[in-house]
Protein backbone atom coordinates (compact mmCIF):
# COMPACT_ATOMS: atom_id res chain seq x y z
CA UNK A 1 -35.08 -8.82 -113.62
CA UNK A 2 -34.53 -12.01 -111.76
CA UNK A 3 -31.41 -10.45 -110.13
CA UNK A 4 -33.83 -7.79 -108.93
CA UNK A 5 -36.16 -9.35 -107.46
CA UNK A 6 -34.15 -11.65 -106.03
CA UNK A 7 -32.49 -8.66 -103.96
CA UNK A 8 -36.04 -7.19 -103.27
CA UNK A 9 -37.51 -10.10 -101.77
CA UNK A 10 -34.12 -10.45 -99.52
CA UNK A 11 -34.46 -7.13 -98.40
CA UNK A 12 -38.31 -7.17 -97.70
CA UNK A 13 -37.84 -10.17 -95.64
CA UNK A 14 -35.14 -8.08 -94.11
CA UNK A 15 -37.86 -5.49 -93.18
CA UNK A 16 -40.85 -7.55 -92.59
CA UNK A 17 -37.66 -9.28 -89.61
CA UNK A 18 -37.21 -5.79 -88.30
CA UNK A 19 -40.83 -4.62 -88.16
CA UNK A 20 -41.50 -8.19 -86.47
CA UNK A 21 -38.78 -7.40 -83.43
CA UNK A 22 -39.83 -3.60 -83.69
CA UNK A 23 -44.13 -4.85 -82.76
CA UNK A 24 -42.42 -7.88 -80.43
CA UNK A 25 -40.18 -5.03 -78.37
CA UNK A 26 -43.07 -2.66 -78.31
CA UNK A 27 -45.47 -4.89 -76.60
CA UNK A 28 -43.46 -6.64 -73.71
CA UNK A 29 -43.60 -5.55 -70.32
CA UNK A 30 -40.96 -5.29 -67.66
CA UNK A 31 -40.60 -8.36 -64.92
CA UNK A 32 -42.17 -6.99 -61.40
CA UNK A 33 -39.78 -4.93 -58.34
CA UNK A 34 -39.87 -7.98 -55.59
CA UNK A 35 -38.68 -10.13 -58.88
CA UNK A 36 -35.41 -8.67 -59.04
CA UNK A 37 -34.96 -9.56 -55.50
CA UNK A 38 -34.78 -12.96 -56.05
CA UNK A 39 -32.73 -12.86 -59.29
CA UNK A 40 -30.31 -11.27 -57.65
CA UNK A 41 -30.02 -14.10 -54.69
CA UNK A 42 -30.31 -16.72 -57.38
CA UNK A 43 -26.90 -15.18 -59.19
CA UNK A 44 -25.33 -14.38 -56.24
CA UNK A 45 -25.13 -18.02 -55.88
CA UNK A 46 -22.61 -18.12 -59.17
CA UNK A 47 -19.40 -16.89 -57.03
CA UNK A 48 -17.27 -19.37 -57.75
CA UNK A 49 -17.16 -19.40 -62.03
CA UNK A 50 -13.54 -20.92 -62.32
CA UNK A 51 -11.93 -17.81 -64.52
CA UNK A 52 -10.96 -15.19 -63.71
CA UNK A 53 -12.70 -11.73 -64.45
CA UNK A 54 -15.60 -13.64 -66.75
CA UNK A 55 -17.41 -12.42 -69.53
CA UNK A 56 -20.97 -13.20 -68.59
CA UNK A 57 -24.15 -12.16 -70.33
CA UNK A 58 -27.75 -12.44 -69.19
CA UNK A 59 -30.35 -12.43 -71.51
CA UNK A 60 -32.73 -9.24 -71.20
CA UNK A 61 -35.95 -11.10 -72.41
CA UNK A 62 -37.16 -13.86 -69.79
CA UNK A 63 -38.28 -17.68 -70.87
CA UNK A 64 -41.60 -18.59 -71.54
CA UNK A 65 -43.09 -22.18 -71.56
CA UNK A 66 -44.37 -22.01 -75.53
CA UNK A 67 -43.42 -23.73 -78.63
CA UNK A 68 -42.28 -22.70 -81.79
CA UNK A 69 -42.42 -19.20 -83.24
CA UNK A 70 -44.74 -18.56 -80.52
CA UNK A 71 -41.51 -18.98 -78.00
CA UNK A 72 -39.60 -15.81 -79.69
CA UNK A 73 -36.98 -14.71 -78.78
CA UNK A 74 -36.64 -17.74 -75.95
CA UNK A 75 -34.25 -20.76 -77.03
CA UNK A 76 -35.92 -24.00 -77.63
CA UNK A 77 -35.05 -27.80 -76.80
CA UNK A 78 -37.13 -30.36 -79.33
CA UNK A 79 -38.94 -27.41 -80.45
CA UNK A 80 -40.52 -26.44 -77.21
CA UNK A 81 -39.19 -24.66 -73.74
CA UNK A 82 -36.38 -25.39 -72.07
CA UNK A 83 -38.83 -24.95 -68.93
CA UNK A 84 -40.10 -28.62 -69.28
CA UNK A 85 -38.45 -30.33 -71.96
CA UNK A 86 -40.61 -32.85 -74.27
CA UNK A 87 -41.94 -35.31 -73.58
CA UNK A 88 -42.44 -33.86 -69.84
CA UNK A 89 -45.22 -31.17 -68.94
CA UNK A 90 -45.22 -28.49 -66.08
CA UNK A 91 -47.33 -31.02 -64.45
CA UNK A 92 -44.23 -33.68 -64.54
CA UNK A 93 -41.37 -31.02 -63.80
CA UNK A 94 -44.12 -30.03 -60.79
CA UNK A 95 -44.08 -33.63 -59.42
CA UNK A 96 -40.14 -33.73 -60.09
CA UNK A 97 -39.86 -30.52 -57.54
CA UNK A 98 -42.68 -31.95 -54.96
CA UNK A 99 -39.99 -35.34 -54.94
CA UNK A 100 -37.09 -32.28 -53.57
CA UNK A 101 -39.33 -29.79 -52.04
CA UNK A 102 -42.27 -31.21 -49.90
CA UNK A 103 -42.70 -27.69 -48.47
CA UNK A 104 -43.41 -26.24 -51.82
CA UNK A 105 -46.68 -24.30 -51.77
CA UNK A 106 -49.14 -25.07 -54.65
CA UNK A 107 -49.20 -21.67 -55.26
CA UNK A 108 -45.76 -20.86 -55.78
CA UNK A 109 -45.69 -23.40 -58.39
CA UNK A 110 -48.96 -21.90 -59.79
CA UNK A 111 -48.08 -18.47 -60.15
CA UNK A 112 -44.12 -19.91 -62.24
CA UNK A 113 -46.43 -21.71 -64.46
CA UNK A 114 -48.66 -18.77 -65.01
CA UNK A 115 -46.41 -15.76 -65.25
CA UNK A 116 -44.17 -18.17 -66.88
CA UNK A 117 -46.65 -18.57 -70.21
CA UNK A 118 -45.22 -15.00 -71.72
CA UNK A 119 -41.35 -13.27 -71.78
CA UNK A 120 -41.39 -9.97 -69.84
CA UNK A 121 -37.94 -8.21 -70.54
CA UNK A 122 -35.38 -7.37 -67.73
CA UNK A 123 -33.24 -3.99 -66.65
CA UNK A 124 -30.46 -2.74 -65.14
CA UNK A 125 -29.69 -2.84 -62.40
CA UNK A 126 -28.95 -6.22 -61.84
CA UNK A 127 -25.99 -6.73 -58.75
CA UNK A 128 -24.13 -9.75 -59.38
CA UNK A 129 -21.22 -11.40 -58.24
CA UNK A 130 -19.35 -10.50 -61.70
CA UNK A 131 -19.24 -8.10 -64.74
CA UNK A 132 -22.29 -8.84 -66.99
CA UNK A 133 -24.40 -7.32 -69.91
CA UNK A 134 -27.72 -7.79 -70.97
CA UNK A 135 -27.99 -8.77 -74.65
CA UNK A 136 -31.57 -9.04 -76.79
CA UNK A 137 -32.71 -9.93 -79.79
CA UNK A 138 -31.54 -7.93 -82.37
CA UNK A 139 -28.18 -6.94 -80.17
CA UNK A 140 -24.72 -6.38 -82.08
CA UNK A 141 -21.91 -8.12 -79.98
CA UNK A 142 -19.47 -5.53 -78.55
CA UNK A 143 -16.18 -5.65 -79.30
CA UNK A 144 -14.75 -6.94 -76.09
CA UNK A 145 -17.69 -9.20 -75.55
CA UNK A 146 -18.13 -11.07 -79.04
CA UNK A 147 -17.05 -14.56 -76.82
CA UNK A 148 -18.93 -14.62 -73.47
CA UNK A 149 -18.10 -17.24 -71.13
CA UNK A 150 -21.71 -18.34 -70.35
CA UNK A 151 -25.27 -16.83 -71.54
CA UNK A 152 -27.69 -16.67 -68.84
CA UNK A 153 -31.39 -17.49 -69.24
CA UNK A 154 -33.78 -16.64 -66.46
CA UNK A 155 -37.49 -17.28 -66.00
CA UNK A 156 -39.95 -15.55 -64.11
CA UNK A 157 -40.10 -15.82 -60.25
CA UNK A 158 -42.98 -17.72 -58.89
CA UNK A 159 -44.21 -16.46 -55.10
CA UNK A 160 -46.35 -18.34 -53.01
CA UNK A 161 -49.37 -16.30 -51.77
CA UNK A 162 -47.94 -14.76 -48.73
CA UNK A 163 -43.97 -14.31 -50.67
CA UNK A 164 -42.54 -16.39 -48.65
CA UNK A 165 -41.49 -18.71 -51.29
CA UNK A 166 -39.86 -18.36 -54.60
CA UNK A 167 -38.66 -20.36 -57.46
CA UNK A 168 -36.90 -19.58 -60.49
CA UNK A 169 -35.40 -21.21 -63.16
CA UNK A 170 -31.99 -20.45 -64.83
CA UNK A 171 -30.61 -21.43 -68.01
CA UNK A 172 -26.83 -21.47 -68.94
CA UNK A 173 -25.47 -21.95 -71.88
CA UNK A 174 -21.91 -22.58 -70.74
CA UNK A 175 -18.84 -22.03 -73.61
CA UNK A 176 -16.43 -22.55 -71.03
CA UNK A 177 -15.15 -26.62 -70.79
CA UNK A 178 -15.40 -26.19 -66.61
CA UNK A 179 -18.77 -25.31 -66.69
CA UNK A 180 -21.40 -27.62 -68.22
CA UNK A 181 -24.54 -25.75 -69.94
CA UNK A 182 -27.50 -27.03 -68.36
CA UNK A 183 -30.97 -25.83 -66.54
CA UNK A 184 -31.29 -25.74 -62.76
CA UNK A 185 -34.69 -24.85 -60.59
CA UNK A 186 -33.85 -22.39 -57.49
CA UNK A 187 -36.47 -22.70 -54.51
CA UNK A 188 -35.65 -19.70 -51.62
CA UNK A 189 -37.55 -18.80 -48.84
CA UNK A 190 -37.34 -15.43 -46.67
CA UNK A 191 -35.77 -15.25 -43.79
CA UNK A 192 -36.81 -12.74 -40.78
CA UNK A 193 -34.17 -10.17 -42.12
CA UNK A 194 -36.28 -9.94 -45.06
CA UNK A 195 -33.45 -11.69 -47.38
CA UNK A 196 -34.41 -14.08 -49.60
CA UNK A 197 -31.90 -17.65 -48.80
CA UNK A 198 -31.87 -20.58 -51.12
CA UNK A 199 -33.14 -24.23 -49.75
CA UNK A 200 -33.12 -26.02 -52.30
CA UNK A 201 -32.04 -26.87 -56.09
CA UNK A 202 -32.89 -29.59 -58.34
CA UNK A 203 -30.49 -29.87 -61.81
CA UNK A 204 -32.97 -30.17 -63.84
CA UNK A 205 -30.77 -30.93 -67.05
CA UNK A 206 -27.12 -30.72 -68.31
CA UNK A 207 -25.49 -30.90 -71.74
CA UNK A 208 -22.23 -32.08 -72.94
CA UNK A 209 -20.09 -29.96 -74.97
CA UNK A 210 -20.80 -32.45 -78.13
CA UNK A 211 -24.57 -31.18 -78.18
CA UNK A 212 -26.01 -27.94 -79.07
CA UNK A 213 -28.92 -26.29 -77.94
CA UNK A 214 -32.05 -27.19 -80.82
């Protein structure tokens, strides 16, 4: 009887885990058009990954700046976002970018922190310099892509009001020894073509291979 219930409670746990990611999937919402825009620029940047033909996944569920079981499915540093890392705040990591970006308009930084507060998933297509996949929650590793080189984490994009600035925030978990996993803020600005070009980047943290991810 034990033995029984013992493999009924595993297996409701296993469905209550399934239903969970089923209502979690159901209820997100895709990041906006001009977002992709500036993705795109921001991973454009990563030309020069030292191996050749890399196995590169991005994430297809962005970051959000919560704690806990609240953050699902976004990793978490010391139990909270990787966006601002305890003990600092948005306000903090703000202040941080104002030091590097004195052009920086309140509102860009506004509308990251706001959007920035829930995960809106991602789609193809994404042009990047490399192959990549986008990989979920509750995604089985393909057979030729069971190692990836690096994991790629993105936030939403913050635009000032009259999108002429962006910033963006990408995570990398790095399994590569050349390539150090870390979290780095992207500021662009459009030019008269219409492109988005990148002026300026702040590293906002980096990890050595000893440490994991908590």
């Amino acid at each position: 009887m034990n033995r029984l219930l013992s493999r009924f409670t595993a297996l409701w746990m296993v469905l209550l885990s399934a239903i969970s990611l089923s209502v979690w999937a159901q209820n997100q919402v895709d990041a906006f058009p001009d977002e992709y825009r500036v993705y795109e620029a921001v991973l454009g940047l990563m030309d020069h990954i030292p191996k050749e033909d890399p196995h590169i996944t991005i994430f297809r569920v962005t970051l959000n700046s919560k704690c806990g079981e609240d953050a699902y499915p976004s990793p978490l540093a010391n139990g909270c976002t990787f966006l601002w890392m305890k003990p600092d705040t948005a306000n903090s990591v703000k202040r941080l970018l104002r030091t590097e970006w004195a052009e920086m308009d309140d509102s860009a930084w506004s509308d990251f922190e706001g959007k920035n507060a829930e995960s809106v998933h991602l789609h193809e297509p994404i042009s990047t310099p490399w192959k990549h996949k986008l990989i979920g929650p509750g995604d089985e590793p393909s057979k030729d892509w069971k190692s990836p080189d690096l994991t790629l984490f993105l936030s939403r994009v913050g635009f000032n009001q009259k999108k002429t600035q962006a910033i963006v925030y990408v995570l990398t978990f790095s399994y590569m020894d050349q390539v150090a996993t870390g979290g780095d803020y992207f500021f662009f600005r459009i030019d008269k073509t219409g492109q988005w070009k990148p002026t300026g980047r702040v590293s906002y943290f980096t990890m050595d291979k000893e440490h994991s991810p908590q």
